[in-house]
Protein backbone atom coordinates (compact mmCIF):
# COMPACT_ATOMS: atom_id res chain seq x y z
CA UNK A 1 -12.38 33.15 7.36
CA UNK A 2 -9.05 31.78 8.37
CA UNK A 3 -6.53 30.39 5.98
CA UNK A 4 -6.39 26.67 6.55
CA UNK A 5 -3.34 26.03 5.81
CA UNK A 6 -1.44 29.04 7.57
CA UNK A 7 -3.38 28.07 10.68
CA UNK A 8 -2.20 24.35 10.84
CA UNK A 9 1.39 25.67 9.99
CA UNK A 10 1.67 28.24 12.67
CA UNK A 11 0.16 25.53 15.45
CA UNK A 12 1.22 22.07 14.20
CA UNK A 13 4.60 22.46 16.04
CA UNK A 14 3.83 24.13 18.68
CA UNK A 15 0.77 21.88 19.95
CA UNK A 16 4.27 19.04 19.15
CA UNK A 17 5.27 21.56 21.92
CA UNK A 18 2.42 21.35 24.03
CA UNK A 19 2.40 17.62 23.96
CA UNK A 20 5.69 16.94 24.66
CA UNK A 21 5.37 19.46 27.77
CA UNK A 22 2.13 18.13 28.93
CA UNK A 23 3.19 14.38 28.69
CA UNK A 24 6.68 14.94 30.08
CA UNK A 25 4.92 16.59 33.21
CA UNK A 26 2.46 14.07 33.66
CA UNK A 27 4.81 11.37 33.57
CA UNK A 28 6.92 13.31 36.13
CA UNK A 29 3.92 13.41 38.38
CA UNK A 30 3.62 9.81 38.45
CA UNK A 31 7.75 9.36 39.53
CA UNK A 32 6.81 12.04 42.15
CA UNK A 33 3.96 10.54 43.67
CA UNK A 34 5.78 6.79 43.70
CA UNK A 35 9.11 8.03 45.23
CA UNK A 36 7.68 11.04 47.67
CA UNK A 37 3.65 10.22 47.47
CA UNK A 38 3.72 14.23 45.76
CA UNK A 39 1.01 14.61 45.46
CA UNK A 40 -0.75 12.79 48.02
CA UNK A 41 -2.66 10.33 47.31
CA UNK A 42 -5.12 7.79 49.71
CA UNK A 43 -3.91 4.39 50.43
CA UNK A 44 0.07 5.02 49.11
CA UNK A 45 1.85 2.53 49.03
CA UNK A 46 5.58 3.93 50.53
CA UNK A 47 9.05 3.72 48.34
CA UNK A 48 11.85 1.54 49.58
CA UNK A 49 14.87 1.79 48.40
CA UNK A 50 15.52 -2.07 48.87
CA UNK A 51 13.05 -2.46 45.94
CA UNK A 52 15.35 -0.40 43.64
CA UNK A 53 16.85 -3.36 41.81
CA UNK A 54 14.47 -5.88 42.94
CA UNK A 55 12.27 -4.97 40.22
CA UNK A 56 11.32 -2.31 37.73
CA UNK A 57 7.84 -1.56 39.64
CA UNK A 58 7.84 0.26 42.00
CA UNK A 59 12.07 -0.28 41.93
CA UNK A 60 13.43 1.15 39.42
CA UNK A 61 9.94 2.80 37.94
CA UNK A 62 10.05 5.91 40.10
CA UNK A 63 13.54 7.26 39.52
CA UNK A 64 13.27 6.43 35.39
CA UNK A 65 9.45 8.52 35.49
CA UNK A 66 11.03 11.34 37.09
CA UNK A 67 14.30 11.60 35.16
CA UNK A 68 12.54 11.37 32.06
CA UNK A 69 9.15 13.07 32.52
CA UNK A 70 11.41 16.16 33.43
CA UNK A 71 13.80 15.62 30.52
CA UNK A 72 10.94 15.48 28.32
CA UNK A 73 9.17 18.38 29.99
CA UNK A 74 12.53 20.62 29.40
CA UNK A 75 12.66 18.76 26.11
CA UNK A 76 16.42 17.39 26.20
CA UNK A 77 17.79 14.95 24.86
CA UNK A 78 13.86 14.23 23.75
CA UNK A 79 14.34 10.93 21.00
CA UNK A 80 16.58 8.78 23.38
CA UNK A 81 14.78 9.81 26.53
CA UNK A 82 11.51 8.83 24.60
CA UNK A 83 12.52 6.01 22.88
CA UNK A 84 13.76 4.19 26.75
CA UNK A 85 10.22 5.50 27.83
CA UNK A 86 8.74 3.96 24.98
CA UNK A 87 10.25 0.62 25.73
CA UNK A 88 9.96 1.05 29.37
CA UNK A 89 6.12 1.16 28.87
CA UNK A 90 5.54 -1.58 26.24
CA UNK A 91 7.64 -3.44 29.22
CA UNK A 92 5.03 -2.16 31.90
CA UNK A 93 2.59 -3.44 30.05
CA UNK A 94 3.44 -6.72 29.37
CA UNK A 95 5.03 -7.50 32.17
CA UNK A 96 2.08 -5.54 35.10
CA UNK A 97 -0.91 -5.41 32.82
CA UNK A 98 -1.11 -7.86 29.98
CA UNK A 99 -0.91 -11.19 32.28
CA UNK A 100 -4.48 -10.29 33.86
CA UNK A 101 -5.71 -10.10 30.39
CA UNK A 102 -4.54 -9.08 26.89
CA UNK A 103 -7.45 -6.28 26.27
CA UNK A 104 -7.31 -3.31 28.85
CA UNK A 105 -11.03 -2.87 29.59
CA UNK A 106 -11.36 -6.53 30.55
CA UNK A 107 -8.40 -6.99 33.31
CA UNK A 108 -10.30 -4.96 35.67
CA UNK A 109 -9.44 -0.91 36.86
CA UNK A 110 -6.39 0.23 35.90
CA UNK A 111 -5.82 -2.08 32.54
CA UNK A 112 -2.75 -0.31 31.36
CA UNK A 113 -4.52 1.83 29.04
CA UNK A 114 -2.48 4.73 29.98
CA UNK A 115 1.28 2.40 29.59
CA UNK A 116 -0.55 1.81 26.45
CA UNK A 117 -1.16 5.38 25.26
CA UNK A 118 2.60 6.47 26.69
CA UNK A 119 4.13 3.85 25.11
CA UNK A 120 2.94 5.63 21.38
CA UNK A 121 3.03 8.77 22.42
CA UNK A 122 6.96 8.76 23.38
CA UNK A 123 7.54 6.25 20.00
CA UNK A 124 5.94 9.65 18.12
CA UNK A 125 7.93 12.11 20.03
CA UNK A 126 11.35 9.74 19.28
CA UNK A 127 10.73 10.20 15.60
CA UNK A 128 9.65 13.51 16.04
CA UNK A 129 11.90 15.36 18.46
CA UNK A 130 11.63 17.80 20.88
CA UNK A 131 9.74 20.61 18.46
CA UNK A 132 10.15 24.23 18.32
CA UNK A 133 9.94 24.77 22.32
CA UNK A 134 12.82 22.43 23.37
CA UNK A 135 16.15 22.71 24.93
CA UNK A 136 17.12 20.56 22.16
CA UNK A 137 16.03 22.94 19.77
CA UNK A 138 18.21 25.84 21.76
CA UNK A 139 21.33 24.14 22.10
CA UNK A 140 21.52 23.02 18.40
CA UNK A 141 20.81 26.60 17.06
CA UNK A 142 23.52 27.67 19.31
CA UNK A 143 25.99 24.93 18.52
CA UNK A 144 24.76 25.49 14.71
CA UNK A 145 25.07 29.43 14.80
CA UNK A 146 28.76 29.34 16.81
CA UNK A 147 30.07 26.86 14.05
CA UNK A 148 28.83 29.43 10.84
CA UNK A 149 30.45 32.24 12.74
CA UNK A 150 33.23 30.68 13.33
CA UNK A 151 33.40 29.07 9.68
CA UNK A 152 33.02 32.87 8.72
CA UNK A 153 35.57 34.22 10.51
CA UNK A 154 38.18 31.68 9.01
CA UNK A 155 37.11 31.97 5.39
């Protein structure tokens, strides 16, 4: 029988990994399909670019989903890329879903469950960073290891 305890240390960060990844894509798919309908979907509703600072849906929506679902998916610069998604959905919410009702399942199709469920997802993965599979994780191991070589060469 498997150790407990090894198990959930070996695969606690990476599933972090996995859900950074799997989020940051998924939230990159829904920038695609508003600024290039990628992928296609019926009844799409086409991106103008004189709605960019009209309003934050569709305006600015589609270029902040893409620039940070693919930041996150990379994982750079993961806790302030997550903590402006974080904000940017509590704001979806509140300002799309909330006024048709407070409770998701009661305003009707899409309630905003998933603004909802981003919203805590990226406030976890701001106080949590990028885990073990992130750029972020990369380039501070490689600013961390040129600094100790470096100290060791002057001492």
């Amino acid at each position: 029988m498997a150790d407990w305890t090894s198990l959930r240390l070996t695969w606690e960060p990476r599933m972090h990994s996995i859900l950074r990844i799997v989020t940051g894509v998924l939230f990159l798919e829904h920038g695609l399909n508003k600024l290039f309908n990628f992928p296609a979907t019926p009844n799409h509703a086409a991106y103008s670019l004189s709605t960019l600072f009209s309003s934050l849906s569709p305006g600015l929506q589609g270029p902040i989903e893409v620039v940070g679902g693919a930041l996150l998916a990379f994982g750079l610069f993961t806790r302030p890329v997550a903590f402006i998604l974080a904000g940017d959905m509590a704001f979806a919410y509140f300002w799309a879903h909330a006024p048709r009702g407070f409770f998701p399942l009661s305003n009707g199709g899409n309630g905003g469950e998933l603004a909802i469920l981003y919203c805590f997802v990226f406030l976890y993965l701001w106080l949590a960073g990028g885990g073990e599979w992130s750029l972020d994780r990369l380039w501070r191991r490689g600013t961390t290891s040129s600094s100790g070589a470096t100290a060791g060469r002057a001492a």
